[in-house]
PDB file of N, CA and C in Angstrom:
ATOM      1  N   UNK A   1    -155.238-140.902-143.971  1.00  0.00           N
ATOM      2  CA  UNK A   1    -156.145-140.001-143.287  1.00  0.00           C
ATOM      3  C   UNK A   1    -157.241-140.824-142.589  1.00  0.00           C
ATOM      4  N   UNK A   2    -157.452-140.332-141.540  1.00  0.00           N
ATOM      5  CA  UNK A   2    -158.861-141.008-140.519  1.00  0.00           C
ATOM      6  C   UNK A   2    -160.012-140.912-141.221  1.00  0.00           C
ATOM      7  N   UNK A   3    -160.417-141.636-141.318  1.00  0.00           N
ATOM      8  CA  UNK A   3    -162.289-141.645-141.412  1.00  0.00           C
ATOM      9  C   UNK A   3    -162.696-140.392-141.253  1.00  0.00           C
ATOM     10  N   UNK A   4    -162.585-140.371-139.786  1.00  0.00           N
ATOM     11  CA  UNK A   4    -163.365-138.668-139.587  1.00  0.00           C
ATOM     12  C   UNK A   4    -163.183-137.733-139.844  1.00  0.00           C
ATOM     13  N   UNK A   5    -161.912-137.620-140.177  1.00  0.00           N
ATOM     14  CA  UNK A   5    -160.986-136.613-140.980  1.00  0.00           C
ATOM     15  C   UNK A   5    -161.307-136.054-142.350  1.00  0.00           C
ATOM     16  N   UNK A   6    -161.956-137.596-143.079  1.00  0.00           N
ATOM     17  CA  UNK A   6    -162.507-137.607-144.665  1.00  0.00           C
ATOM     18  C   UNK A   6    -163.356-136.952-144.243  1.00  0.00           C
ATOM     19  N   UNK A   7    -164.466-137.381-143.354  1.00  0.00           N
ATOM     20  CA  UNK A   7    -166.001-136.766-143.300  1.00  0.00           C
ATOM     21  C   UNK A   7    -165.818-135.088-142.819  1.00  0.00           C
ATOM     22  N   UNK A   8    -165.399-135.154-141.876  1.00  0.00           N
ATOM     23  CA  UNK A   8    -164.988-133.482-141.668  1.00  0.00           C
ATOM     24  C   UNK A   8    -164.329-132.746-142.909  1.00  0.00           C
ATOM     25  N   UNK A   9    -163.098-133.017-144.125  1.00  0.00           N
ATOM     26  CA  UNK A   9    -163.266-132.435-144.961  1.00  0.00           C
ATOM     27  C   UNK A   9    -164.123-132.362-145.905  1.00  0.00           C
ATOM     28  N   UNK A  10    -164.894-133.478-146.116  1.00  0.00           N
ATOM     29  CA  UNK A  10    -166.336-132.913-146.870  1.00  0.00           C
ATOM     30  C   UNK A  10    -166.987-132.053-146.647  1.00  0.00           C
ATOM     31  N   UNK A  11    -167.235-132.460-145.319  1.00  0.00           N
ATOM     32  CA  UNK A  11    -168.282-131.126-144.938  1.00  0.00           C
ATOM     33  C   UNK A  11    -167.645-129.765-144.685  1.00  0.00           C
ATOM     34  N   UNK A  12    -166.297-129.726-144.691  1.00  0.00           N
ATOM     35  CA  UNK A  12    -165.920-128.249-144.081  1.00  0.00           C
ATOM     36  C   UNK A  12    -165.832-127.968-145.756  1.00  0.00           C
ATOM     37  N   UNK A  13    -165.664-128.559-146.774  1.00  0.00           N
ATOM     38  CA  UNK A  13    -164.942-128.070-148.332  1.00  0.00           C
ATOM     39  C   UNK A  13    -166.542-128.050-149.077  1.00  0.00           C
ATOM     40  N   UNK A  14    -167.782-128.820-148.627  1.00  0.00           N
ATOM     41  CA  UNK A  14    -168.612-128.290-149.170  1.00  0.00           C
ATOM     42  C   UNK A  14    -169.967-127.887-148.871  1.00  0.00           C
ATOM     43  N   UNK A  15    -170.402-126.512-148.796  1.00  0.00           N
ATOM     44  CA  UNK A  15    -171.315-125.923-148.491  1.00  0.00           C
ATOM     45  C   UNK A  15    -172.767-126.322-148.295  1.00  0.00           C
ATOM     46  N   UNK A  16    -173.299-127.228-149.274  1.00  0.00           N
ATOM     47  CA  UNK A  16    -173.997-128.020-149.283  1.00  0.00           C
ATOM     48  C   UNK A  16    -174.078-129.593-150.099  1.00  0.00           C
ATOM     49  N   UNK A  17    -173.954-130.478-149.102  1.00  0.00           N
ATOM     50  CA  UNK A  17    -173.392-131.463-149.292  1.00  0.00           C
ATOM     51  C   UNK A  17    -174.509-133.270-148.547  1.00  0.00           C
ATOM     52  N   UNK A  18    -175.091-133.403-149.714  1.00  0.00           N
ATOM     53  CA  UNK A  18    -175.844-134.803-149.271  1.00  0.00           C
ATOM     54  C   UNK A  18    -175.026-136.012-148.756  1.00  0.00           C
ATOM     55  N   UNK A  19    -175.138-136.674-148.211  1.00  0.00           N
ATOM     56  CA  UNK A  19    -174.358-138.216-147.919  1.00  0.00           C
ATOM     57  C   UNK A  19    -176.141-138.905-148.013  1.00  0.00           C
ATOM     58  N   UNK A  20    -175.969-139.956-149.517  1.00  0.00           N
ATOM     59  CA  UNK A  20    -176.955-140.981-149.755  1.00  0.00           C
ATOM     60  C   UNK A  20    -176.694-141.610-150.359  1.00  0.00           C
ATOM     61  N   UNK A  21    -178.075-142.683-150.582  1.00  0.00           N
ATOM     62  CA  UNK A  21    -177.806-143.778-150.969  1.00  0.00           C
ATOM     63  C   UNK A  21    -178.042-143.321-152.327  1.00  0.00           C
ATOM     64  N   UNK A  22    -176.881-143.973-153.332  1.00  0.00           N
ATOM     65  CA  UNK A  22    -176.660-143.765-154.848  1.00  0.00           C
ATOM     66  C   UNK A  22    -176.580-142.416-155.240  1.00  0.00           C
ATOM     67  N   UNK A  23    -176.364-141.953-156.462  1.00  0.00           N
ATOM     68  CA  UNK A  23    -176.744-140.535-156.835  1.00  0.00           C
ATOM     69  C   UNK A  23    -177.934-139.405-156.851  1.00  0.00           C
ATOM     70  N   UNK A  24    -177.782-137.988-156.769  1.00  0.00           N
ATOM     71  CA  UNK A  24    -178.733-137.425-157.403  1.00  0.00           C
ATOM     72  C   UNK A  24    -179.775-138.038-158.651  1.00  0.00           C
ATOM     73  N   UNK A  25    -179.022-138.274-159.569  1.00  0.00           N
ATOM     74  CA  UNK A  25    -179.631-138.808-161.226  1.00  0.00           C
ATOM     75  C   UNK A  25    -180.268-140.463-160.773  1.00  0.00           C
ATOM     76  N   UNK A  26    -179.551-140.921-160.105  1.00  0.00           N
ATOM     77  CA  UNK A  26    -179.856-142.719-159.676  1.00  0.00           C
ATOM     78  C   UNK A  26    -179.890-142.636-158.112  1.00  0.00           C
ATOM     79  N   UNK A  27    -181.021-142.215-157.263  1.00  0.00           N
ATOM     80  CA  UNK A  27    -180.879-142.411-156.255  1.00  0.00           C
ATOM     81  C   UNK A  27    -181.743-144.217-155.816  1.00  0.00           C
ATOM     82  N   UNK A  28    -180.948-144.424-154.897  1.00  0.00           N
ATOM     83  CA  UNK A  28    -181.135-146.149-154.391  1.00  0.00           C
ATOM     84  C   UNK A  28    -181.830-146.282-153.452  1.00  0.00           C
ATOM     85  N   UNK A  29    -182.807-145.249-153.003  1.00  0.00           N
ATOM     86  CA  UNK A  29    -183.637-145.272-152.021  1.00  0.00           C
ATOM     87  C   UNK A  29    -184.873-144.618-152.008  1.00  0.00           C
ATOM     88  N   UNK A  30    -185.972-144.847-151.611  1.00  0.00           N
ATOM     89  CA  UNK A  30    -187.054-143.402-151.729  1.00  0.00           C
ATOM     90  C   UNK A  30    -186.952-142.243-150.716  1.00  0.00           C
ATOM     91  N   UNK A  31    -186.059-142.156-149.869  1.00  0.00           N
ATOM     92  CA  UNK A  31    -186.069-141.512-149.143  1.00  0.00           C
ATOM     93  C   UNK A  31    -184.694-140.423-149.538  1.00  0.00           C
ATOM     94  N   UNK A  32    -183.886-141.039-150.266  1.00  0.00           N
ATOM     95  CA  UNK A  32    -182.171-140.153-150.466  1.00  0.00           C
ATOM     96  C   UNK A  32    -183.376-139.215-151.704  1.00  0.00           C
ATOM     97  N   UNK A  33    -184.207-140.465-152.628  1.00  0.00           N
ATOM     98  CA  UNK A  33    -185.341-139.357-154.225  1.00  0.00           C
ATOM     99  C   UNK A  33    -185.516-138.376-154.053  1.00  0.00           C
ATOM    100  N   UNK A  34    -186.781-138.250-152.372  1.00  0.00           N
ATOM    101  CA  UNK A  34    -187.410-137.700-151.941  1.00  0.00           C
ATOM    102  C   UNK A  34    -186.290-136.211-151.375  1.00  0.00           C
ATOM    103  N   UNK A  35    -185.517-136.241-150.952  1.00  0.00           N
ATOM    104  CA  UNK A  35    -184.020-135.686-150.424  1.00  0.00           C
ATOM    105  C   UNK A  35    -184.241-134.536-151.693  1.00  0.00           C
ATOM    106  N   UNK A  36    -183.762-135.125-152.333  1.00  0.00           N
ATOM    107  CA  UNK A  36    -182.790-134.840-153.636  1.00  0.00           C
ATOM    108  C   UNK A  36    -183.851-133.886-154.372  1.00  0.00           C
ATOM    109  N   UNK A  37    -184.624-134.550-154.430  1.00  0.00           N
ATOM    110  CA  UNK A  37    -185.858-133.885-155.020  1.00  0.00           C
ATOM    111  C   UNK A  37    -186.421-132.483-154.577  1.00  0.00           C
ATOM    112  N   UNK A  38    -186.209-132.100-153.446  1.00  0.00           N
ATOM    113  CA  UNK A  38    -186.176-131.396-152.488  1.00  0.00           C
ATOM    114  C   UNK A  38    -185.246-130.256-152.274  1.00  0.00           C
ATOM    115  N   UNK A  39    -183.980-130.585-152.932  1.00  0.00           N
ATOM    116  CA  UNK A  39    -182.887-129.758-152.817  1.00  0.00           C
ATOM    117  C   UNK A  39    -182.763-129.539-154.409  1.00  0.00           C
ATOM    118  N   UNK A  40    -182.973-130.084-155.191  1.00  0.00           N
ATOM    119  CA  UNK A  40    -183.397-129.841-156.462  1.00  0.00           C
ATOM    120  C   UNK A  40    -183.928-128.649-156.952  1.00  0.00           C
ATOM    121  N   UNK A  41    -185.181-128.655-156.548  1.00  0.00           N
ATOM    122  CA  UNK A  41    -186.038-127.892-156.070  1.00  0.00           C
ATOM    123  C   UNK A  41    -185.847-126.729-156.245  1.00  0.00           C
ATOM    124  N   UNK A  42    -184.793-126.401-154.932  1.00  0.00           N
ATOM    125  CA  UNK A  42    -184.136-124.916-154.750  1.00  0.00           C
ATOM    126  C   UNK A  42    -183.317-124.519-155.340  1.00  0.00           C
ATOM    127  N   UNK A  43    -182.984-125.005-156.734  1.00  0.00           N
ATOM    128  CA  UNK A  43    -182.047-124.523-157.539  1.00  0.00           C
ATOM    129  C   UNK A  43    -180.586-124.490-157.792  1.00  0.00           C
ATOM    130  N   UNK A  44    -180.185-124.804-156.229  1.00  0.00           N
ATOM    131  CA  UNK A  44    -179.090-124.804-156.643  1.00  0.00           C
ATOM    132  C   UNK A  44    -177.399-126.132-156.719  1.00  0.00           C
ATOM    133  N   UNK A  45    -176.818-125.860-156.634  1.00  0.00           N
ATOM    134  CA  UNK A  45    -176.570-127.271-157.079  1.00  0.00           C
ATOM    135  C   UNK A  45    -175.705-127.614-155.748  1.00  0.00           C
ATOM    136  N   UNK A  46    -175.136-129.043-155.364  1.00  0.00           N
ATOM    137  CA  UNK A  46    -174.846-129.344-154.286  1.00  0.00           C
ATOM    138  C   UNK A  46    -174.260-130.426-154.259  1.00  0.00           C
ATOM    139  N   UNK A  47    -173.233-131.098-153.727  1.00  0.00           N
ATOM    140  CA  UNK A  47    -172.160-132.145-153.805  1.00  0.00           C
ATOM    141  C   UNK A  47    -172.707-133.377-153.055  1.00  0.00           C
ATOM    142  N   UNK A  48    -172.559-134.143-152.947  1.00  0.00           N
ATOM    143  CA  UNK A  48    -173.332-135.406-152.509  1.00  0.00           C
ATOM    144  C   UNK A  48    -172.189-137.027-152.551  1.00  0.00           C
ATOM    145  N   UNK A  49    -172.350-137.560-151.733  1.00  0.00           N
ATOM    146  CA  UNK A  49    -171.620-138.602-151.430  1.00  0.00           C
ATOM    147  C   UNK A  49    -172.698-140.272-151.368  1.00  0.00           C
ATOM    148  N   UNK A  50    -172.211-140.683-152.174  1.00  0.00           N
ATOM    149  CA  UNK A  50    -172.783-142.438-152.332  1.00  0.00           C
ATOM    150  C   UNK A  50    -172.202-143.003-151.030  1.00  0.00           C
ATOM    151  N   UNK A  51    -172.893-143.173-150.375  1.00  0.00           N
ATOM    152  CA  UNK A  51    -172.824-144.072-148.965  1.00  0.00           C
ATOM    153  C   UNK A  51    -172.764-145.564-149.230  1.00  0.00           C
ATOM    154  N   UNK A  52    -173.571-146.181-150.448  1.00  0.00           N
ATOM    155  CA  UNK A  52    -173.099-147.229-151.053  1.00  0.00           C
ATOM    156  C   UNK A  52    -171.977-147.020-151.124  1.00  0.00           C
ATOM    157  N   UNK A  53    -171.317-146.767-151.810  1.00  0.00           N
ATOM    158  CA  UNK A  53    -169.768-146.615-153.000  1.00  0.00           C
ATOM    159  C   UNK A  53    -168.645-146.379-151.867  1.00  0.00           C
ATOM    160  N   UNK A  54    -168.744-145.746-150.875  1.00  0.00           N
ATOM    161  CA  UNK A  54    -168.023-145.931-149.134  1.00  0.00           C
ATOM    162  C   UNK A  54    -168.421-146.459-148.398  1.00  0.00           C
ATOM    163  N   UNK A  55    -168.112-147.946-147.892  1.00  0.00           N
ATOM    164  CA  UNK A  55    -168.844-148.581-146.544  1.00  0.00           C
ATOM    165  C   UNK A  55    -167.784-147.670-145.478  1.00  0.00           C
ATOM    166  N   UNK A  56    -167.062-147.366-145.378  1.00  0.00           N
ATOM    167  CA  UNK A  56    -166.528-146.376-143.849  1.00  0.00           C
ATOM    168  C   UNK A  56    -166.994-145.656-143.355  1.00  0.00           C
ATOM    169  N   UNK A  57    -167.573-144.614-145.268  1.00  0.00           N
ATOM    170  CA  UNK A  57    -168.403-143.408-144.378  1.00  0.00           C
ATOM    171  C   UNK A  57    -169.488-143.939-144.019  1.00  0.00           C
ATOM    172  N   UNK A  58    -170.410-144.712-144.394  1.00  0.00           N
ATOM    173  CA  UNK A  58    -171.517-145.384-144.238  1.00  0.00           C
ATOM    174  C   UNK A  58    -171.769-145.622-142.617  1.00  0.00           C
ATOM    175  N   UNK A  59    -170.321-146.337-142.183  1.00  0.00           N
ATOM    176  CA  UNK A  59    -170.478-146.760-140.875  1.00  0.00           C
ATOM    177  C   UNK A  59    -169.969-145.726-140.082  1.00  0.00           C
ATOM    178  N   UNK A  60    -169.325-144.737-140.530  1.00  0.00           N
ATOM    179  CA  UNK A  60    -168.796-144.507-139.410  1.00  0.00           C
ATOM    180  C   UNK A  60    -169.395-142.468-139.448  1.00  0.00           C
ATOM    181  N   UNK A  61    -170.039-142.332-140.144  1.00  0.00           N
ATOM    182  CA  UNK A  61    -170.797-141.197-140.616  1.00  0.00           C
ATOM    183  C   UNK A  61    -171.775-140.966-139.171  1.00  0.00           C
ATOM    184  N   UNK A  62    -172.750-142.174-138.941  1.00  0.00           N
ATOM    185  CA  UNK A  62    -173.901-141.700-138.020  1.00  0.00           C
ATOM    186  C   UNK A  62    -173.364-141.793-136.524  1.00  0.00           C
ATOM    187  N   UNK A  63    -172.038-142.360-136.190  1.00  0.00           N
ATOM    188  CA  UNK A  63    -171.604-141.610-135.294  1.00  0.00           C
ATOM    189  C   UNK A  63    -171.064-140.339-135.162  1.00  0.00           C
ATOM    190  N   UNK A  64    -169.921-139.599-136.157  1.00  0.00           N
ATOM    191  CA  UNK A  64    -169.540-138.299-136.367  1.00  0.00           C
ATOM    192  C   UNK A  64    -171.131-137.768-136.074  1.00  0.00           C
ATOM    193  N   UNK A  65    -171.877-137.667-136.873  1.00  0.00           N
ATOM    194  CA  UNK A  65    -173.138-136.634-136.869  1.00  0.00           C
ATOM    195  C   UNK A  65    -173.961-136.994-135.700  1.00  0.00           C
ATOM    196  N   UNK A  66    -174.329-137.993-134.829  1.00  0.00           N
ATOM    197  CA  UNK A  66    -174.735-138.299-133.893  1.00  0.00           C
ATOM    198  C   UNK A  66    -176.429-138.776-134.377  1.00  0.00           C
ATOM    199  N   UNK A  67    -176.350-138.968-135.719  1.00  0.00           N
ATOM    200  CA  UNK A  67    -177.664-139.310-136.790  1.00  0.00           C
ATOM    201  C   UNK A  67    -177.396-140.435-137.000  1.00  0.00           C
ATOM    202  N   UNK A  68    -178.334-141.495-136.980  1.00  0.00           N
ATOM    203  CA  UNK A  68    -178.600-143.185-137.050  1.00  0.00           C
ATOM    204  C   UNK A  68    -178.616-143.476-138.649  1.00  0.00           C
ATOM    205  N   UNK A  69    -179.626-142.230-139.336  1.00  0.00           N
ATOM    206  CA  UNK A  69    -179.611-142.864-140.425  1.00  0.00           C
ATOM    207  C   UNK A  69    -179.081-141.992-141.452  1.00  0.00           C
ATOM    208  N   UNK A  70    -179.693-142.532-142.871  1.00  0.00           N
ATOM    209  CA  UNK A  70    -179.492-141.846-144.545  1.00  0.00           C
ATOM    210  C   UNK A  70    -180.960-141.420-144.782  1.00  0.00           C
ATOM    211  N   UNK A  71    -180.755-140.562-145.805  1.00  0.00           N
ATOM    212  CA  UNK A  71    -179.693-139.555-146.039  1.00  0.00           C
ATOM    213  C   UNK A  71    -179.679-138.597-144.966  1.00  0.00           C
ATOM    214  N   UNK A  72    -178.487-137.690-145.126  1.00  0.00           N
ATOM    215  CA  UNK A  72    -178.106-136.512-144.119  1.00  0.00           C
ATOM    216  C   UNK A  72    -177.940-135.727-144.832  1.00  0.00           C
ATOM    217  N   UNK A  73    -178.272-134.139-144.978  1.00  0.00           N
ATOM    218  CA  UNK A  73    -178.269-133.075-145.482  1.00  0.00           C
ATOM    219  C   UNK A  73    -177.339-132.456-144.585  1.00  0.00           C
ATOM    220  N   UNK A  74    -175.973-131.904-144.982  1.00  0.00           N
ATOM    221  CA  UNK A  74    -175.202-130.549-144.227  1.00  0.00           C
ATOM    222  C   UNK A  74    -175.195-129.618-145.116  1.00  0.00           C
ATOM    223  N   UNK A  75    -175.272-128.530-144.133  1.00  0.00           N
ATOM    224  CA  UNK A  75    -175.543-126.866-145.141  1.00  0.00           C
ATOM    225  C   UNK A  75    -174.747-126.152-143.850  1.00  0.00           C
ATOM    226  N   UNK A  76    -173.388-125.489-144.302  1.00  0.00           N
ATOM    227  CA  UNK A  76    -172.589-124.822-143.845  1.00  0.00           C
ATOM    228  C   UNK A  76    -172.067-125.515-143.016  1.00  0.00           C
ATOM    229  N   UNK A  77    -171.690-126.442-142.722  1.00  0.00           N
ATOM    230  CA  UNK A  77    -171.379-127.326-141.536  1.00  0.00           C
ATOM    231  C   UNK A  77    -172.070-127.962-140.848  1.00  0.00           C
ATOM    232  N   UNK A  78    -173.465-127.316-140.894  1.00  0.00           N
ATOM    233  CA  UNK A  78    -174.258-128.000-140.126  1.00  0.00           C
ATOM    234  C   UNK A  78    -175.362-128.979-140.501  1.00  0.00           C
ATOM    235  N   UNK A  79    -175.546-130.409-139.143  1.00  0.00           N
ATOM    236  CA  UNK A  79    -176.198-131.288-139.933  1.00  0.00           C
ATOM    237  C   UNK A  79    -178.004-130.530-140.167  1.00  0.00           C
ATOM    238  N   UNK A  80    -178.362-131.060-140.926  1.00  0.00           N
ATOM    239  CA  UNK A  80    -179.682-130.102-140.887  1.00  0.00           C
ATOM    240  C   UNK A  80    -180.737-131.334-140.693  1.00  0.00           C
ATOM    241  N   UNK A  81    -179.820-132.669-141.056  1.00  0.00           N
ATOM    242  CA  UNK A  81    -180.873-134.011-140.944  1.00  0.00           C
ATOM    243  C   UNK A  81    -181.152-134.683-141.962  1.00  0.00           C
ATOM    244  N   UNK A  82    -182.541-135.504-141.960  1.00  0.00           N
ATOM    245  CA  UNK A  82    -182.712-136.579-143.010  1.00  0.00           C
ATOM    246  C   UNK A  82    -183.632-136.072-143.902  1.00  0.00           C
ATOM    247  N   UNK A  83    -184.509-136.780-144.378  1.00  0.00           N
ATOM    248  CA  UNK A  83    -185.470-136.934-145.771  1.00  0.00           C
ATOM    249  C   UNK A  83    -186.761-136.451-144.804  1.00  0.00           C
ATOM    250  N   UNK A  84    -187.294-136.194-143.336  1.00  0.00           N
ATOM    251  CA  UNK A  84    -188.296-135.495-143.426  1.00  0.00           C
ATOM    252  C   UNK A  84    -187.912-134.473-142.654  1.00  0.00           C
ATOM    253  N   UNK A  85    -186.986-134.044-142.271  1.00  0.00           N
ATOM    254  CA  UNK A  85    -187.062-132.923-142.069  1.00  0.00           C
ATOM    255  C   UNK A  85    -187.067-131.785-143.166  1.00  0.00           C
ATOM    256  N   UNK A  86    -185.705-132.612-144.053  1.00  0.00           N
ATOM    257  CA  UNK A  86    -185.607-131.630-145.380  1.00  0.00           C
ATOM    258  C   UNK A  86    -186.960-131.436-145.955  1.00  0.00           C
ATOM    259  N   UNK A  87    -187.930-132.336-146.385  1.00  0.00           N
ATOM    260  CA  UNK A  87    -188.955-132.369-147.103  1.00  0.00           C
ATOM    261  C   UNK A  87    -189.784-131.351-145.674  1.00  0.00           C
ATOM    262  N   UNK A  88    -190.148-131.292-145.099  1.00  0.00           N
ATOM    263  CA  UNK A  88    -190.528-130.508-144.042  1.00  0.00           C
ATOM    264  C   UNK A  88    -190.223-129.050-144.037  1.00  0.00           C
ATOM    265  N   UNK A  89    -188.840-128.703-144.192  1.00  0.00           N
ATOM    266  CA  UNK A  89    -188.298-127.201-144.449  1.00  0.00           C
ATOM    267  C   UNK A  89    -188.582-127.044-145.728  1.00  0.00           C
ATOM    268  N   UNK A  90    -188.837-127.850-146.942  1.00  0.00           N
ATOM    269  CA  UNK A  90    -189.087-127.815-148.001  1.00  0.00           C
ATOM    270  C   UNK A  90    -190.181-126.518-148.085  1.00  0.00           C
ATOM    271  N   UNK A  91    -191.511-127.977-147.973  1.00  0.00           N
ATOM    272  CA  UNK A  91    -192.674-127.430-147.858  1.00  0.00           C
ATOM    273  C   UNK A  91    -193.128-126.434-146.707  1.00  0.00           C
ATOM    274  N   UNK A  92    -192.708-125.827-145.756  1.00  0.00           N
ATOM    275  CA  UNK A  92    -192.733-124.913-145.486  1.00  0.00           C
ATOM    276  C   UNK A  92    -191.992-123.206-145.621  1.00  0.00           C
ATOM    277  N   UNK A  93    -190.836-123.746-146.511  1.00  0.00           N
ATOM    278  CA  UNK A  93    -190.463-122.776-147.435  1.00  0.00           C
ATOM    279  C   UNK A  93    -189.005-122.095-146.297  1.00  0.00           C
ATOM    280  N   UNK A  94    -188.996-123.204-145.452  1.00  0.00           N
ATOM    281  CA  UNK A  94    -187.641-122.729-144.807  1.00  0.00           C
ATOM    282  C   UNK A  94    -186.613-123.278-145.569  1.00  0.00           C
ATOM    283  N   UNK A  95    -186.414-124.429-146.513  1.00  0.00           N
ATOM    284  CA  UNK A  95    -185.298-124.901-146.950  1.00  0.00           C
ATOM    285  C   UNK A  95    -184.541-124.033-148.218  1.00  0.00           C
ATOM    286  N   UNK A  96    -185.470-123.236-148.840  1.00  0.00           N
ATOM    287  CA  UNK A  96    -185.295-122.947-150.000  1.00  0.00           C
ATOM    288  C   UNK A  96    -183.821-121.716-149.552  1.00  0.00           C
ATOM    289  N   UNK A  97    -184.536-120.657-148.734  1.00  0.00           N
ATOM    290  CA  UNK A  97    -183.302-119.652-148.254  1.00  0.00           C
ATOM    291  C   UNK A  97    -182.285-120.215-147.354  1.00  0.00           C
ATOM    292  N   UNK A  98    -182.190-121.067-146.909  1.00  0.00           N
ATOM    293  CA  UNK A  98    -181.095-122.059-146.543  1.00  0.00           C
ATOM    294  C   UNK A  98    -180.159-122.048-147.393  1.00  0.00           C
ATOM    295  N   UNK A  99    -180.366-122.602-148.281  1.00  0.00           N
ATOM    296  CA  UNK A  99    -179.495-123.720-149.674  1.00  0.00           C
ATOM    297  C   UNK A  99    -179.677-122.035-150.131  1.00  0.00           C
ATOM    298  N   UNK A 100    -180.041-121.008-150.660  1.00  0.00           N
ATOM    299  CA  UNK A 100    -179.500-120.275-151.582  1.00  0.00           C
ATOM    300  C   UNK A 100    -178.642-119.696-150.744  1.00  0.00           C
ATOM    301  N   UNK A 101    -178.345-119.188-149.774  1.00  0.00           N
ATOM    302  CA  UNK A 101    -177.480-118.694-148.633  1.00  0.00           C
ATOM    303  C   UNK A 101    -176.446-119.438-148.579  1.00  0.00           C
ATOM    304  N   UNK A 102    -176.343-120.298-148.479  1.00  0.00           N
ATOM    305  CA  UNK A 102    -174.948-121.295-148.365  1.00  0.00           C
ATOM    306  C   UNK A 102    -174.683-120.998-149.700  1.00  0.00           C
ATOM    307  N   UNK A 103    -175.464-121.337-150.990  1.00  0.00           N
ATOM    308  CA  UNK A 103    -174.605-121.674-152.548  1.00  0.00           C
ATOM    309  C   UNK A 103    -174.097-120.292-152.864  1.00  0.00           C
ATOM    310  N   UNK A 104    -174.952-118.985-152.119  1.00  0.00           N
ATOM    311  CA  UNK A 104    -174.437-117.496-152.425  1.00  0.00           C
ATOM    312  C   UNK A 104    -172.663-117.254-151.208  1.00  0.00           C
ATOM    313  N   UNK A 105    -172.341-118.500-150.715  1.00  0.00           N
ATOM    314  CA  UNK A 105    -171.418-118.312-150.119  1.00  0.00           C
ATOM    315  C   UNK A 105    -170.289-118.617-150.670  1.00  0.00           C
ATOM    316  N   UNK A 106    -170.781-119.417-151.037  1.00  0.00           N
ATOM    317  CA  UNK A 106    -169.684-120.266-152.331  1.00  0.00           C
ATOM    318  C   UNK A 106    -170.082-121.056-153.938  1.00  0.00           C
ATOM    319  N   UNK A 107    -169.134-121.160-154.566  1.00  0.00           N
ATOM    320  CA  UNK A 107    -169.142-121.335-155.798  1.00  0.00           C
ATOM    321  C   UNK A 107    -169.579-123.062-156.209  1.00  0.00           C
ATOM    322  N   UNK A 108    -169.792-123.627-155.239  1.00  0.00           N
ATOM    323  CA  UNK A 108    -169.711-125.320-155.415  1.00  0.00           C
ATOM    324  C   UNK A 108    -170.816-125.584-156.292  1.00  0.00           C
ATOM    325  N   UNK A 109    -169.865-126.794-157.171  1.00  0.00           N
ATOM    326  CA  UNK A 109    -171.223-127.332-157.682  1.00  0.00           C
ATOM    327  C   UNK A 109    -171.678-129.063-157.729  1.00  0.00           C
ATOM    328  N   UNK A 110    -172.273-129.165-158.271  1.00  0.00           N
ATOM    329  CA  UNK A 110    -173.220-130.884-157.914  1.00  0.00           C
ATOM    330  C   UNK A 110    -172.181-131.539-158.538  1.00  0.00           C
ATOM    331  N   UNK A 111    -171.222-132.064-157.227  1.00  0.00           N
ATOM    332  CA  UNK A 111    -169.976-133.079-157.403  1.00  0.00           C
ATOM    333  C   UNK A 111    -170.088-134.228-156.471  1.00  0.00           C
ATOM    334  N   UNK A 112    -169.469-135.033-156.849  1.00  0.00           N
ATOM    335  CA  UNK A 112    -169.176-136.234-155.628  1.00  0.00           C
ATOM    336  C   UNK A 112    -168.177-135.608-155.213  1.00  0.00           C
ATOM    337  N   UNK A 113    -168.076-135.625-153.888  1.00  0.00           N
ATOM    338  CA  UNK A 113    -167.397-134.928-153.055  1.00  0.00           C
ATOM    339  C   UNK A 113    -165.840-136.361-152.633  1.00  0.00           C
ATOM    340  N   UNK A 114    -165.043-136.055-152.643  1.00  0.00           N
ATOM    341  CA  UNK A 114    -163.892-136.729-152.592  1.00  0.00           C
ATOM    342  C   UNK A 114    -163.386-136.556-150.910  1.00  0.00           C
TER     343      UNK A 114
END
């Protein structure tokens, strides 16, 4: 399977879905923490991909999304962006009905996404 192929079934198989550096529990960056922390937050749970642990998707991720960097937040397909925007919809209280809307769409829960 293509590269883009992987990344497109992630995102089409999960509703809300991080690509960062290290895990939720061990994140490897302050910015994937800050992410995570954020989507945390809202309760509900969400699949996430180590960009360490794949150098393909790593490289070949911020072209598919047309995004330079980590982390990337998708919610329903769509990219929604990095660590300040999320923290941005956070604290203004747009992120929260986001993420429960997508997780009320589907059943997913906080997996590494394959």
């Amino acid at each position: 399977m293509d590269i883009n192929d992987t990344i497109k079934e992630q995102i089409d198989n999960n509703p809300i879905l991080l690509y960062m550096k290290g895990s939720p529990n061990q994140p490897q960056c302050g910015f994937s923490a800050r992410t995570v922390q954020a989507l945390m937050a809202c309760g509900e749970r969400f699949a996430y991909v180590d960009i360490l642990a794949n150098p393909d998707i790593r490289t070949h991720l911020p072209q598919y999304a047309n995004w330079p960097t980590f982390p990337q937040l998708w919610v329903a397909g769509e990219l929604i962006g990095g660590c300040d925007i999320v923290t941005e919809m956070f604290e203004s209280g747009e992120l929260e009905p986001l993420i429960k809307s997508a997780a009320a769409a589907s059943t997913g829960s906080e997996q590494a996404a394959s």
